[in-house]
Protein backbone atom coordinates (compact mmCIF):
# COMPACT_ATOMS: atom_id res chain seq x y z
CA UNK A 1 38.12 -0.38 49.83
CA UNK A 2 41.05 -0.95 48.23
CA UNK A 3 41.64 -3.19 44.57
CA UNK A 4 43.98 -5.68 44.01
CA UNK A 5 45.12 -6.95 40.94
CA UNK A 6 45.33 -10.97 40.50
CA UNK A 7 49.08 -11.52 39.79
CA UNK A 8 49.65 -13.14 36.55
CA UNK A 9 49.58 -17.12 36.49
CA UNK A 10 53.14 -18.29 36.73
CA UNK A 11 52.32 -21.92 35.48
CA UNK A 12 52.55 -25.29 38.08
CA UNK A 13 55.17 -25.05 40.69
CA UNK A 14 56.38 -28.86 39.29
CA UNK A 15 58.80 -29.21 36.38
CA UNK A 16 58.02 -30.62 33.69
CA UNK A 17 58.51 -34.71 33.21
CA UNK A 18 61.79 -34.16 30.79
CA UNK A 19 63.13 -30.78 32.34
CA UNK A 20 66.58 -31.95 32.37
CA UNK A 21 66.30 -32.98 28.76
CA UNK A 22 64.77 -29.24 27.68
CA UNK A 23 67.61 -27.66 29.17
CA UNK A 24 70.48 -29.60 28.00
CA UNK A 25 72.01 -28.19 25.07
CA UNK A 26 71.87 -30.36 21.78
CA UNK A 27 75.23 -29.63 20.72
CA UNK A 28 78.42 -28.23 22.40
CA UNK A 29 82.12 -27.88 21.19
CA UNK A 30 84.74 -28.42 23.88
CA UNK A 31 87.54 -28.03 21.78
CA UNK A 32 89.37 -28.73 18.68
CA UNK A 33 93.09 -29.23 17.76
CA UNK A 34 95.28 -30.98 15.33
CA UNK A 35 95.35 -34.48 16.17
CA UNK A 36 98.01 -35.41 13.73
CA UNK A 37 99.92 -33.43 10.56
CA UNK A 38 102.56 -33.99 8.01
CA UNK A 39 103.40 -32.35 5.57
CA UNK A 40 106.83 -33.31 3.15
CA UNK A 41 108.48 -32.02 0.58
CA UNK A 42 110.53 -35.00 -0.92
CA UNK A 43 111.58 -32.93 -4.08
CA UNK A 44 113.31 -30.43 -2.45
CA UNK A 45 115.27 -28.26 -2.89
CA UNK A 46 115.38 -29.56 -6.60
CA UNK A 47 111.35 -29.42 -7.28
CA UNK A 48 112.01 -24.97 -6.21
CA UNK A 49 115.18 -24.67 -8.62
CA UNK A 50 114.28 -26.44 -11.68
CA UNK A 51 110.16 -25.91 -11.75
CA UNK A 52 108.59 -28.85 -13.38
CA UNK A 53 106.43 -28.17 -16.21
CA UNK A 54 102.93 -28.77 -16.58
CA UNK A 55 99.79 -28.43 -14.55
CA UNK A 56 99.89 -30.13 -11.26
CA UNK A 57 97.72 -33.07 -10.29
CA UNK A 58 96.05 -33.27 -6.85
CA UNK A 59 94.77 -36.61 -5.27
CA UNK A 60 92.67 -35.59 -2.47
CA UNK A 61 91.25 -38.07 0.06
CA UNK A 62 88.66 -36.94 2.97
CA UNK A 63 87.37 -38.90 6.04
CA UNK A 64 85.45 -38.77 8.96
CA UNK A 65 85.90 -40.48 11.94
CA UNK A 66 84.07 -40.74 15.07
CA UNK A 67 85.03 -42.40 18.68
CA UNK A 68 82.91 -41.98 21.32
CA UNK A 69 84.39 -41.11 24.46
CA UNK A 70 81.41 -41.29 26.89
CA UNK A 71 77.68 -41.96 26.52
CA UNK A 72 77.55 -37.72 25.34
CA UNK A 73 80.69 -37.55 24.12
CA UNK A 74 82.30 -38.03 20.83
CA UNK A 75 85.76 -37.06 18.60
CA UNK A 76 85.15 -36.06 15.49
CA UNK A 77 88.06 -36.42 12.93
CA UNK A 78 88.58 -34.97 9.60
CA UNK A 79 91.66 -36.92 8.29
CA UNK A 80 92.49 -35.29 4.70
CA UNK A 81 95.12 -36.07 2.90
CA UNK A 82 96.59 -34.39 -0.08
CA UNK A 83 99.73 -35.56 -2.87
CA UNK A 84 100.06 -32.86 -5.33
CA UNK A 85 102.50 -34.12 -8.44
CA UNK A 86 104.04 -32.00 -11.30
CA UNK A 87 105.03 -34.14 -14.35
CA UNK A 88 104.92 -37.26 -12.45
CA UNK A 89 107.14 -35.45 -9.26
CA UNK A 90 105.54 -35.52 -6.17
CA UNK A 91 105.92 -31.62 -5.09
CA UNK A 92 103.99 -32.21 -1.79
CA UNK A 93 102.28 -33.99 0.65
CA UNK A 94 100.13 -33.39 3.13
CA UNK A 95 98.46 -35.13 5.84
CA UNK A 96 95.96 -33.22 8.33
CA UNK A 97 93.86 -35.02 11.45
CA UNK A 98 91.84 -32.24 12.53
CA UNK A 99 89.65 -33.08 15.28
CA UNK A 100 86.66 -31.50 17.96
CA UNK A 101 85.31 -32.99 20.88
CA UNK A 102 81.59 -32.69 20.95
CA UNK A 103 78.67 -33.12 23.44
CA UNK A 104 75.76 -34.82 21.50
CA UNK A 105 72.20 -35.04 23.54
CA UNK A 106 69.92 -35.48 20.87
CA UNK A 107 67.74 -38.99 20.14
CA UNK A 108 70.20 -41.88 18.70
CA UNK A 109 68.69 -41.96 15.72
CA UNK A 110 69.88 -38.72 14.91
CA UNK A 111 73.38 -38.63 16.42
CA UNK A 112 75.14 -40.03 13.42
CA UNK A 113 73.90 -37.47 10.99
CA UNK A 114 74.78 -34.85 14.02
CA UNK A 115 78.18 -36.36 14.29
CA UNK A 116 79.21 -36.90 10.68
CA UNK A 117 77.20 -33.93 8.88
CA UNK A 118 76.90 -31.10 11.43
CA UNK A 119 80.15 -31.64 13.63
CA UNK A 120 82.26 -32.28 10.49
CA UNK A 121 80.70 -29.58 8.95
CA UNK A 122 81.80 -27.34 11.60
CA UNK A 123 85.51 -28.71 11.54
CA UNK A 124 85.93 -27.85 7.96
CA UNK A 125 86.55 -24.16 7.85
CA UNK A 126 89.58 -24.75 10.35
CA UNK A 127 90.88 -27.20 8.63
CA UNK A 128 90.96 -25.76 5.31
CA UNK A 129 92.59 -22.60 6.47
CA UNK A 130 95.42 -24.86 8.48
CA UNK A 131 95.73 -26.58 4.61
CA UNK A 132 95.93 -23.27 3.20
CA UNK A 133 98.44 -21.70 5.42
CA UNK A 134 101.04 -24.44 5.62
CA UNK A 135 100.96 -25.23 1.69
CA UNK A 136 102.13 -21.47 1.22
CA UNK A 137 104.54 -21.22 3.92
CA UNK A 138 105.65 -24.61 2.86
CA UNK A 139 106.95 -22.47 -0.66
CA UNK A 140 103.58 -23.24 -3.17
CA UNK A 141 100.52 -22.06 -4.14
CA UNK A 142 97.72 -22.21 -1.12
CA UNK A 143 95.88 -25.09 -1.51
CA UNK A 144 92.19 -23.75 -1.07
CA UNK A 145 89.69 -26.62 -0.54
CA UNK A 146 86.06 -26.15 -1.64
CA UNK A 147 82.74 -26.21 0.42
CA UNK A 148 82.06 -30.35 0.87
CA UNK A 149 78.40 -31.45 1.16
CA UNK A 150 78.81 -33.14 4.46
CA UNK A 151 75.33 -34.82 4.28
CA UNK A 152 75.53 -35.80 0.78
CA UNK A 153 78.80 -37.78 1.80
CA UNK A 154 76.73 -39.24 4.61
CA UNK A 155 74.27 -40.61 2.66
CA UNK A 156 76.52 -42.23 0.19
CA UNK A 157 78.09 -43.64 2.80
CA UNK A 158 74.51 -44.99 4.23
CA UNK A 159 73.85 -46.18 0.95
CA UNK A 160 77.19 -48.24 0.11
CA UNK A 161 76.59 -50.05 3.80
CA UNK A 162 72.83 -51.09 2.95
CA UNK A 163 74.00 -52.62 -0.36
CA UNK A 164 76.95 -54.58 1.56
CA UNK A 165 75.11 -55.63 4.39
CA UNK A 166 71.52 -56.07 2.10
CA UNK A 167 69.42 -54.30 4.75
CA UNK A 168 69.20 -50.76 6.79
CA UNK A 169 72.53 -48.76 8.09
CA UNK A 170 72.03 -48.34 11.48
């Protein structure tokens, strides 16, 4: 007489109700590229011979921007733009669109703090170093952006809309 082992259970032979939503990924990048960049010296060559004195000045300005292009799919935009003056002369400005294309399958009441925290979030390294490189080629000092709280930005931005619209920010 011989034994036999039971094979192990290997669960219902029917999916589960939301299979395709288990194995969809909750977040993809497809890409990401410079959507649009400037950068001017209107000094020159005068601002590189005779050196202005003083400390500079920087006026930074940071965005985001989303467009959905499908039901899943969505462009995220940094737009940053940076005029750095010495003693009242512009020395440089700069103007950087950096943008990724994202697949977003997670519930809508999440996908705006997805899009505008965690996408942006994942721009900014790449952008940075673009803003870095170019303002040294470009004859200065690198201009080295620090870390940005993404979701702190978010919520300010959630906050200003509630007290203009005097009720939730969808």
């Amino acid at each position: 007489m011989s034994e036999t082992t039971p094979e192990p259970d290997q669960g219902s032979a029917t999916p589960p109700e939301n299979a395709e939503d288990s194995d969809r990924i909750p977040l993809a990048v497809h890409g990401q590229y410079i959507k649009d960049f400037s950068f001017e010296v209107p000094g020159a060559p005068k601002i590189f011979v005779e050196a202005p004195a003083g400390q500079p000045e920087m006026n930074l300005n940071l965005d985001v921007q989303v467009e959905g292009i499908s039901s899943e799919i969505f462009e995220v935009v940094l737009d940053i733009k940076a005029e750095t003056k010495v003693a009242d002369q512009t020395a440089y400005i700069l103007e950087l669109k950096y943008a990724g294309l994202f697949s977003v399958n997670v519930p809508e009441e999440h996908r705006a703090a997805i899009l505008f925290v965690e996408c942006a979030r994942l721009l900014f390294p790449f952008a940075r170093s673009v803003l870095a490189d170019v303002s040294r080629e470009g004859g200065f000092q690198p201009l080295i952006l620090g870390p940005v709280d993404f979701a702190s930005l978010f919520e300010q931005n959630i906050e200003k809309i509630r007290e203009q619209t005097g009720g939730p920010a969808d």
